[in-house]
Protein backbone atom coordinates (compact mmCIF):
# COMPACT_ATOMS: atom_id res chain seq x y z
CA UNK A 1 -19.75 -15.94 -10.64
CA UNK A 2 -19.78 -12.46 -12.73
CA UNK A 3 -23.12 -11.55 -14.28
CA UNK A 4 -23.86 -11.03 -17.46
CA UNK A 5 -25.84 -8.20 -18.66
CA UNK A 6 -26.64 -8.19 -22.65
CA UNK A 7 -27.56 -5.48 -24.53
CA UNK A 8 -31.49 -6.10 -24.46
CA UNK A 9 -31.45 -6.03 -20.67
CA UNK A 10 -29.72 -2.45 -20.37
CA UNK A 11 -31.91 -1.38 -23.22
CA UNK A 12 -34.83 -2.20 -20.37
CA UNK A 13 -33.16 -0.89 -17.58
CA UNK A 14 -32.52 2.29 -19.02
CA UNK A 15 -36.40 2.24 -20.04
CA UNK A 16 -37.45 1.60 -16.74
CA UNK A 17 -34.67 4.53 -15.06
CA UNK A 18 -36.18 7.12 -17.59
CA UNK A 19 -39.65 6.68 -16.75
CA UNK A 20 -39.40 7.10 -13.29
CA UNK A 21 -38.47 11.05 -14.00
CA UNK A 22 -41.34 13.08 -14.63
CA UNK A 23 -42.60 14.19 -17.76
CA UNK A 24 -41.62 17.54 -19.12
CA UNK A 25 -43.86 19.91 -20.42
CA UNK A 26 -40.80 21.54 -22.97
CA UNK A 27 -38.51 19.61 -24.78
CA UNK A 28 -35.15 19.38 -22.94
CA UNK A 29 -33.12 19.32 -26.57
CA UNK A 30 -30.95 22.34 -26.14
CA UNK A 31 -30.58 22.57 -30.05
CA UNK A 32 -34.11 22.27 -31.14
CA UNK A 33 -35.70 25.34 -28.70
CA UNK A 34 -32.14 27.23 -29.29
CA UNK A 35 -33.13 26.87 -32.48
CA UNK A 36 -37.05 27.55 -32.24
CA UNK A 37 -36.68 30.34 -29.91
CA UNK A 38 -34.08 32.42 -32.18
CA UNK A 39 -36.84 31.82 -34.80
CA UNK A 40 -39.41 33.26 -32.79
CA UNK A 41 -37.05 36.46 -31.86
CA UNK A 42 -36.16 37.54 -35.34
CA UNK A 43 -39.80 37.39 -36.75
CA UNK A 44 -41.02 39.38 -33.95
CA UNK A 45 -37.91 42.01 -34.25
CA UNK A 46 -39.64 42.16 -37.97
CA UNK A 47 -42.07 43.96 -35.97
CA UNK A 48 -39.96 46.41 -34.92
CA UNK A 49 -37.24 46.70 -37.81
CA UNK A 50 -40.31 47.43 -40.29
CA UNK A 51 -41.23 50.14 -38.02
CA UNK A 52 -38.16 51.79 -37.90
CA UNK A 53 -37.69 51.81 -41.74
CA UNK A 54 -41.02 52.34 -43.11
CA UNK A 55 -42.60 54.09 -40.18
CA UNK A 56 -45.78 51.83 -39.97
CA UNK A 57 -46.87 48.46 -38.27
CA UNK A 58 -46.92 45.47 -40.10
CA UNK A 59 -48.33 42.08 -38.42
CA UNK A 60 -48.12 40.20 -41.34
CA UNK A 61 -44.09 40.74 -41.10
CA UNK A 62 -43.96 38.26 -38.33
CA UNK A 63 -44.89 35.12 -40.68
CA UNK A 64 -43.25 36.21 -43.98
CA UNK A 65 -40.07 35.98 -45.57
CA UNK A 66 -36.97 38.55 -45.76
CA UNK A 67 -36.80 41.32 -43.74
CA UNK A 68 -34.44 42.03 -40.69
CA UNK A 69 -33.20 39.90 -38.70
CA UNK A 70 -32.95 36.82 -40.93
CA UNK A 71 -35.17 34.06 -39.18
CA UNK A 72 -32.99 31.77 -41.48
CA UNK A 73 -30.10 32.69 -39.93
CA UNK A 74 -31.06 33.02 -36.81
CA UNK A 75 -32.07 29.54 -36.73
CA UNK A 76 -29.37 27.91 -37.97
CA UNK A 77 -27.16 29.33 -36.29
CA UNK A 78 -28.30 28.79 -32.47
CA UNK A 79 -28.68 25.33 -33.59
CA UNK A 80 -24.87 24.89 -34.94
CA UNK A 81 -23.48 27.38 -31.88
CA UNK A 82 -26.26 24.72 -29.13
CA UNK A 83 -24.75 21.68 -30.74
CA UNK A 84 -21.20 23.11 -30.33
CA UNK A 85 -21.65 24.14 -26.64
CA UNK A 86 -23.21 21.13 -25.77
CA UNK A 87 -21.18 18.33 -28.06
CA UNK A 88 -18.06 19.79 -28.83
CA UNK A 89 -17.17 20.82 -32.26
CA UNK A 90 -15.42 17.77 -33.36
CA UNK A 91 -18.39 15.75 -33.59
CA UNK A 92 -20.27 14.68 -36.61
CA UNK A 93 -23.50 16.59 -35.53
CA UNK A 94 -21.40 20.10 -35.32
CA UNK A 95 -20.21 19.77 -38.92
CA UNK A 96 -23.77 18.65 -40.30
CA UNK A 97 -25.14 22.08 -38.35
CA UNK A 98 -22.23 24.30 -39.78
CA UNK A 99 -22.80 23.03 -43.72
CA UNK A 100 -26.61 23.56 -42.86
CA UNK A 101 -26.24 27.15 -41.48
CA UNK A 102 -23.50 28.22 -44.71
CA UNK A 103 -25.84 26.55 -47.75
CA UNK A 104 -28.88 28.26 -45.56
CA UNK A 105 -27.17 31.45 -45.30
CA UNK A 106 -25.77 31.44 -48.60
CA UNK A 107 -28.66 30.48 -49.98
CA UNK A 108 -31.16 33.64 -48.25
CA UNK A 109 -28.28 35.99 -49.22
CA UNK A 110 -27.91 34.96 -52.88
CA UNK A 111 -30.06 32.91 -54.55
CA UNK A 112 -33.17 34.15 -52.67
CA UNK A 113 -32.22 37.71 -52.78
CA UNK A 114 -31.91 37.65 -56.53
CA UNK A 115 -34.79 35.91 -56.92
CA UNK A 116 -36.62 38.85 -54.99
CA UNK A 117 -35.44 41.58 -56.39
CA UNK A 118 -36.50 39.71 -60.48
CA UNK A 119 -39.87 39.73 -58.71
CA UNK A 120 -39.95 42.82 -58.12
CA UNK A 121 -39.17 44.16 -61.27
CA UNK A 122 -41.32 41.62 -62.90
CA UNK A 123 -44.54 42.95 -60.86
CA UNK A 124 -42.97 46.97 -61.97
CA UNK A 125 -43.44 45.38 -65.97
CA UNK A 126 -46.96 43.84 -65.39
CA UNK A 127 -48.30 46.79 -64.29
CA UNK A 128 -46.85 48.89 -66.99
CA UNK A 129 -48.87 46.76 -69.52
CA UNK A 130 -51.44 47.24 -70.56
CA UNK A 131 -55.46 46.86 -69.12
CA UNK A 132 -56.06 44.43 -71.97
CA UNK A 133 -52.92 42.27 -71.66
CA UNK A 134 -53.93 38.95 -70.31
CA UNK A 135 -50.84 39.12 -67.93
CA UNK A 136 -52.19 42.44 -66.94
CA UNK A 137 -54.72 41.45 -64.27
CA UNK A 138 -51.97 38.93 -62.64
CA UNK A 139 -51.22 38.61 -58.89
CA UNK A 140 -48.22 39.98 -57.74
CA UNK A 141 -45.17 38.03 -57.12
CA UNK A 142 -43.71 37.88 -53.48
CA UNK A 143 -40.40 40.41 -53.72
CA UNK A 144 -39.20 39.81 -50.45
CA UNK A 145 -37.97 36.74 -50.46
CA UNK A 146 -33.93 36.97 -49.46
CA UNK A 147 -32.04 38.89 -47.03
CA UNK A 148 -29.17 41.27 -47.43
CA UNK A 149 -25.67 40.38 -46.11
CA UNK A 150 -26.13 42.61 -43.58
CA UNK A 151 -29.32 41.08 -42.49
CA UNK A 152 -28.38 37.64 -42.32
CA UNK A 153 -24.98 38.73 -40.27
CA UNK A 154 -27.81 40.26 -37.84
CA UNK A 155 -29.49 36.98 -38.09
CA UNK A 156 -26.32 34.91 -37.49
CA UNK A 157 -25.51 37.13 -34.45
CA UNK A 158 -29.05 36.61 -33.12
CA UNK A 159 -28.77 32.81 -33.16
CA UNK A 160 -25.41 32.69 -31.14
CA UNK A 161 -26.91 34.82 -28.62
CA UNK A 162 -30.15 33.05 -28.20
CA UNK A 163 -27.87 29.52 -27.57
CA UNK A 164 -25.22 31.31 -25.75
CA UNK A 165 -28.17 32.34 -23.21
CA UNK A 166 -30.12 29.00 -23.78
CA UNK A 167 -26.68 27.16 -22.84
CA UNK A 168 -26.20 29.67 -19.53
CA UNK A 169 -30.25 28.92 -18.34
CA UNK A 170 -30.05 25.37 -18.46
């Protein structure tokens, strides 16, 4: 006589296989420290790109926004190129990580660019007014907000290498 096994008791089975294994300290998703780790990279090379442009240290360039490498694209980008290398690119996941990483990197190269550089000259008129304009003693709006297209390409390229290696270690 054949046995029957329904779906509950390989649901329990598999349970019971998975928690034999031991416990890993780091997440074994591919994607997600692909991902996290090409984050981490292009803030810190903020460090160093900062340096090299404006000839001075600046911590504070590892948790803000804009700059070179785009973090953004970075990001996005080892998490569409992980998904590829590890699924395929025909599946549904690959296309959900591709439309991310173009609105994403669309979106730091336009929208947020423009909306940096109005800042910008926004903070240039308040400080031309002024000492007794009530706008005149207003905090300064956050200019660097976007990336250039040449920024987010560095970005982009960052990302693929970070889950090309990822994809290689593991």
């Amino acid at each position: 006589m054949d046995e029957v096994i329904t779906a509950a008791d390989a649901a329990v089975n598999n349970r019971a296989a998975s928690s034999l294994s031991p416990p890993s300290l780091l997440p074994s998703n591919i994607p997600f420290l692909s991902a996290f780790i090409a984050f981490a990279l292009a803030q810190f090379l903020k460090l160093f790109t900062t340096w090299f442009k404006e000839k001075r240290w600046d911590s504070r360039r590892m948790l803000s926004s804009g700059g070179m490498p785009s973090s953004h694209s970075a990001t996005v980008t080892a998490l569409a190129v992980a998904i590829g290398l590890q699924e395929g690119t025909t599946g549904p996941a690959f296309a959900i990580a591709v439309v991310l990483a173009c609105i994403v990197m669309y979106d730091a190269s336009g929208v947020r660019l423009h909306a940096g550089r109005q800042a910008e000259l926004l903070n240039q008129i308040v400080c031309e007014l002024p000492p007794e304009h009530p706008l005149s003693n207003v905090r300064p709006l956050r200019d660097s907000l976007g990336h250039t297209h040449v920024q987010v390409l560095a970005g982009a390229v960052l990302g693929f290498i970070t889950a090309f290696l990822m994809r290689k270690t593991h």
